[in-house]
N, C-alpha and C. Protein backbone atom coordinates (compact mmCIF):
# COMPACT_ATOMS: atom_id res chain seq x y z
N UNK A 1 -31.89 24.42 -11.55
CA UNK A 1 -31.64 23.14 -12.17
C UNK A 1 -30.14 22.96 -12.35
N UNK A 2 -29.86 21.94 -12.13
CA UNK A 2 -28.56 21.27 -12.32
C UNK A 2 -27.65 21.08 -13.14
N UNK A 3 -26.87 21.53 -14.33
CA UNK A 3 -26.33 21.42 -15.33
C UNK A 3 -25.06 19.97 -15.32
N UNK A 4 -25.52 18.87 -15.98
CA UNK A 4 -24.47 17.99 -16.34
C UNK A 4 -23.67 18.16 -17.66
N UNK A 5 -22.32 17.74 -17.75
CA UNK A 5 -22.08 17.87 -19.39
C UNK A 5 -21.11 16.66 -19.42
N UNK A 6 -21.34 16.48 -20.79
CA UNK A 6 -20.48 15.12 -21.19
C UNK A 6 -19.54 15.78 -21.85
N UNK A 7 -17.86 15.30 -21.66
CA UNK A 7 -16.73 16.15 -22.24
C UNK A 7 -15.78 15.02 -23.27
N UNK A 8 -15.43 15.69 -23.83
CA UNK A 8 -14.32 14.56 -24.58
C UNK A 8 -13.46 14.61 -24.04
N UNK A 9 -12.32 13.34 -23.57
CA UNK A 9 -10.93 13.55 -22.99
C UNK A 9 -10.16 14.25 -23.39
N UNK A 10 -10.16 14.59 -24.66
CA UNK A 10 -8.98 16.04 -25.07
C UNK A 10 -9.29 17.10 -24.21
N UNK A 11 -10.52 17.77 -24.00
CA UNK A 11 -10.81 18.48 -23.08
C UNK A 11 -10.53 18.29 -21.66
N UNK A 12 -10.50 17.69 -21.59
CA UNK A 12 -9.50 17.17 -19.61
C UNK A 12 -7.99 16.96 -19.90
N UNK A 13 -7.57 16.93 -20.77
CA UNK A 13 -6.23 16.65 -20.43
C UNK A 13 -5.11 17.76 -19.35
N UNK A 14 -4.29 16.61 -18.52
CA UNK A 14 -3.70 17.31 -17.63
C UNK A 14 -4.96 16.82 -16.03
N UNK A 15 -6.05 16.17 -16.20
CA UNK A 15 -6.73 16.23 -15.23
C UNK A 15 -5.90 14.89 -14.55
N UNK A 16 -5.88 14.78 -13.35
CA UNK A 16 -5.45 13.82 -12.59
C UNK A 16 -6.60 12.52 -12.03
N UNK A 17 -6.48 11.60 -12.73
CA UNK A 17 -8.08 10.70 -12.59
C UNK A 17 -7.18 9.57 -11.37
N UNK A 18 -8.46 9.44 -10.84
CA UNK A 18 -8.19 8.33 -9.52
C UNK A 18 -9.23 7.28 -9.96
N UNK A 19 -8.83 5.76 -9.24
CA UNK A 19 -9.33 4.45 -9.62
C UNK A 19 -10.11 4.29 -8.35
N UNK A 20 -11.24 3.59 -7.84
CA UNK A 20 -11.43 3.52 -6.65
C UNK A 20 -10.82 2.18 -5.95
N UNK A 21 -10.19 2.31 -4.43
CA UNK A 21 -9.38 0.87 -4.27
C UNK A 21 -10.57 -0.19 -4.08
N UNK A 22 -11.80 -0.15 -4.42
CA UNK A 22 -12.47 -1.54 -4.56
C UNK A 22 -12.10 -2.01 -5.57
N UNK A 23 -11.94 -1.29 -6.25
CA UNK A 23 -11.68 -2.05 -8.39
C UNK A 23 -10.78 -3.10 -8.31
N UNK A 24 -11.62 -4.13 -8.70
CA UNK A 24 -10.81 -5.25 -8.93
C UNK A 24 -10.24 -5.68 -10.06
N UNK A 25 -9.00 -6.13 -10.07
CA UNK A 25 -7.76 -6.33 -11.34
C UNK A 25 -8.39 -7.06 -12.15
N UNK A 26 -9.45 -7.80 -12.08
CA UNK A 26 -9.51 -8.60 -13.38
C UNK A 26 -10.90 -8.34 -14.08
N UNK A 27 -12.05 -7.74 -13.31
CA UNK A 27 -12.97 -7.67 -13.74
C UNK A 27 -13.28 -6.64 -14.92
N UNK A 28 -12.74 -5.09 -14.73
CA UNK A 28 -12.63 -4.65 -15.58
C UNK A 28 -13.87 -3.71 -15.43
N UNK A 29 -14.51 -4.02 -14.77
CA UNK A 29 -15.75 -2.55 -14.30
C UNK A 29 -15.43 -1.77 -12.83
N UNK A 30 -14.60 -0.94 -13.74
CA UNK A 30 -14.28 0.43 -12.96
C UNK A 30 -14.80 2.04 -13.41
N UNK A 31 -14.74 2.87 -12.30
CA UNK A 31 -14.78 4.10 -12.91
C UNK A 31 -13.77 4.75 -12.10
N UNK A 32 -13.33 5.86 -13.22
CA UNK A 32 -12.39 6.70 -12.39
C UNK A 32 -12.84 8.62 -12.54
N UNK A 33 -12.59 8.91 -11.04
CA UNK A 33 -12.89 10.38 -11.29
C UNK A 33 -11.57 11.23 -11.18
N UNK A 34 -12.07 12.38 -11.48
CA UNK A 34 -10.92 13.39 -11.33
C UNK A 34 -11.47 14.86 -11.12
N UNK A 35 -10.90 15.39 -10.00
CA UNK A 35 -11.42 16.76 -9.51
C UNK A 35 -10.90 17.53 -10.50
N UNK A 36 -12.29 18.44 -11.12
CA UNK A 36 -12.06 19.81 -12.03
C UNK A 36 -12.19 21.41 -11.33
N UNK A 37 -11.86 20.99 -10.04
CA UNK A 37 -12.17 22.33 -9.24
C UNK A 37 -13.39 23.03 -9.21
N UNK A 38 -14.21 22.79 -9.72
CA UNK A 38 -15.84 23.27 -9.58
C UNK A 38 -16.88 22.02 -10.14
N UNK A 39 -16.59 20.85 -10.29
CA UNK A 39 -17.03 19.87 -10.84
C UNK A 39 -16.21 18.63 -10.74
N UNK A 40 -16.84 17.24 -10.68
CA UNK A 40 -16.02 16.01 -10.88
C UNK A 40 -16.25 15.51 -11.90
N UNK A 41 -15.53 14.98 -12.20
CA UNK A 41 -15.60 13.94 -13.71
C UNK A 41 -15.48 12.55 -13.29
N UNK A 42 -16.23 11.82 -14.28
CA UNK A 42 -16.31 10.66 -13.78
C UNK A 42 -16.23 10.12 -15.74
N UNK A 43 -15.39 8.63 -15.21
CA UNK A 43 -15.28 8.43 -16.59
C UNK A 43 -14.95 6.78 -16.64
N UNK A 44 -14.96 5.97 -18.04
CA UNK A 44 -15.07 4.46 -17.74
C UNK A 44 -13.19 4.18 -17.73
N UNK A 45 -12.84 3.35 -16.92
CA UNK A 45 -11.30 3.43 -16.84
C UNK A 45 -11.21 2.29 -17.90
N UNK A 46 -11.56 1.86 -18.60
CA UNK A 46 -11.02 0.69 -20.02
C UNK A 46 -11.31 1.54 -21.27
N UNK A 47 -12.16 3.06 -21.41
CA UNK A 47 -12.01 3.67 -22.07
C UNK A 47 -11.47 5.20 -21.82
N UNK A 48 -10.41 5.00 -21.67
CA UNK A 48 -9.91 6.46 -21.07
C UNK A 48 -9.66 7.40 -22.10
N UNK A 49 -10.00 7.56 -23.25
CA UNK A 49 -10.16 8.14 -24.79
C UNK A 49 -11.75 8.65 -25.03
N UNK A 50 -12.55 7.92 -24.14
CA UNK A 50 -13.61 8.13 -24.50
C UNK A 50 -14.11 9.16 -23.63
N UNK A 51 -16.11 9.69 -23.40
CA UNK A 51 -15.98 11.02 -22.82
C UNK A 51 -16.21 10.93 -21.27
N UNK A 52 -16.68 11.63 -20.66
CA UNK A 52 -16.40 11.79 -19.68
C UNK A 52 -17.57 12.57 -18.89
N UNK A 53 -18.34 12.63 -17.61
CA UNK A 53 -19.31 13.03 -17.14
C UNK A 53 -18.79 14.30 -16.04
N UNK A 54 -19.21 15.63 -16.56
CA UNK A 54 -18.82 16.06 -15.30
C UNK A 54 -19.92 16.69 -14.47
N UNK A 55 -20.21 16.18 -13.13
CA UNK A 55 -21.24 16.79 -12.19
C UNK A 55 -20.52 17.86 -11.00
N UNK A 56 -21.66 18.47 -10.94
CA UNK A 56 -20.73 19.33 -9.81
C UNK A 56 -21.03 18.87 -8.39
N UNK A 57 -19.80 19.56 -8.22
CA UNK A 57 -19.18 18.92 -6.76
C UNK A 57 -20.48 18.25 -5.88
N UNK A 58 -21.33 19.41 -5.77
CA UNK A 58 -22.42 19.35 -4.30
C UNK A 58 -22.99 18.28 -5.14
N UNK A 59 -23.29 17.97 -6.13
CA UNK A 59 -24.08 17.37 -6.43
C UNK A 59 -23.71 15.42 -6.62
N UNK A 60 -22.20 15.57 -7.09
CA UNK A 60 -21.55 13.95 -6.48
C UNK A 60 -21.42 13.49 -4.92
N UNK A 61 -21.23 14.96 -3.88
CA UNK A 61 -20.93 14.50 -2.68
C UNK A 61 -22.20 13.86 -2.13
N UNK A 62 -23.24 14.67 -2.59
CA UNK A 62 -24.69 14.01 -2.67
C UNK A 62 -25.03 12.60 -2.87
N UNK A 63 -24.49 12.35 -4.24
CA UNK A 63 -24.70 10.68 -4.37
C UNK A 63 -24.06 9.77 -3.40
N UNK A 64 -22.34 10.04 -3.51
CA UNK A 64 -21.34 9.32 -2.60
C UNK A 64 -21.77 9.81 -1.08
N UNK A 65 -22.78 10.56 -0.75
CA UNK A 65 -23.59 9.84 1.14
C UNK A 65 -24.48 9.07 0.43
N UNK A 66 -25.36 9.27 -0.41
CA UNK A 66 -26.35 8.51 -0.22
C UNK A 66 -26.18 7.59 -0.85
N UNK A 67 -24.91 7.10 -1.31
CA UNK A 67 -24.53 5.59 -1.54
C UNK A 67 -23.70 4.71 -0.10
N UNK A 68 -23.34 5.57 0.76
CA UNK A 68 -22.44 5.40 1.83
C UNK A 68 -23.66 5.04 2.88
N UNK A 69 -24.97 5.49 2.95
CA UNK A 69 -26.10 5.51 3.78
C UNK A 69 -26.84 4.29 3.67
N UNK A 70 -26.55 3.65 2.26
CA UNK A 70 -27.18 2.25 1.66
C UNK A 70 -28.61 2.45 1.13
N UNK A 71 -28.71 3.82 0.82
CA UNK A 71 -30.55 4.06 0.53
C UNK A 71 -30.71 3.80 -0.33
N UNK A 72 -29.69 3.15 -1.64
CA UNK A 72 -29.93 2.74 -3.11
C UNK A 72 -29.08 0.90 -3.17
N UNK A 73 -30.57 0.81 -3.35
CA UNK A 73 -30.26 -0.70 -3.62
C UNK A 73 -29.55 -1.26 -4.84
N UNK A 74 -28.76 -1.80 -5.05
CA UNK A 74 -27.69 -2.40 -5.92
C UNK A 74 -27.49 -3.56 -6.11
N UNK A 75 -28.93 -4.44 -5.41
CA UNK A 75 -29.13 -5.67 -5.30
C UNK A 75 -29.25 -6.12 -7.07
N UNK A 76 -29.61 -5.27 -8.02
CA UNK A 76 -29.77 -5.56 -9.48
C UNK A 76 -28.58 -5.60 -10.23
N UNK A 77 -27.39 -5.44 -9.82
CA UNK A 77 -26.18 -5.75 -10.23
C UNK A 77 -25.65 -6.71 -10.03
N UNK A 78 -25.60 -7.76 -9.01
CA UNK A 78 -25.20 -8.56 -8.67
C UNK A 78 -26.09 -10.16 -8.02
């Protein structure tokens, strides 16, 4: 089984977080991750104080194909 953990940003500090270049300037729903070397973090970029998700690696590269493959519909967002 898979272990997720939710972290507080004091605990990442020093982590280097990236924006994705779809994020658009005005809307304001972004997320940003940042590689923890055995795990990614993923976190809301309008609360960058707040906590933070970290999954491991195999297990985000997992989502990001099978979001890249289109097998999850996202038609309920928009």
């Amino acid at each position: 089984m898979t272990t997720n953990k939710c972290l507080a940003a004091a605990t990442l500090e020093g982590a280097v977080w990236k924006k994705s270049s779809y994020s658009g300037g005005s809307e304001g729903q972004c997320v940003e991750v940042a590689d923890l070397d055995t795990a990614i973090a993923v976190r809301d970029s309008k609360k960058k104080e707040g906590p933070a998700l970290a999954v491991p690696r195999a297990t985000f590269a997992s989502f990001i194909d099978t979001v890249k493959s289109g097998a999850m519909d996202f038609g309920m967002f928009g």
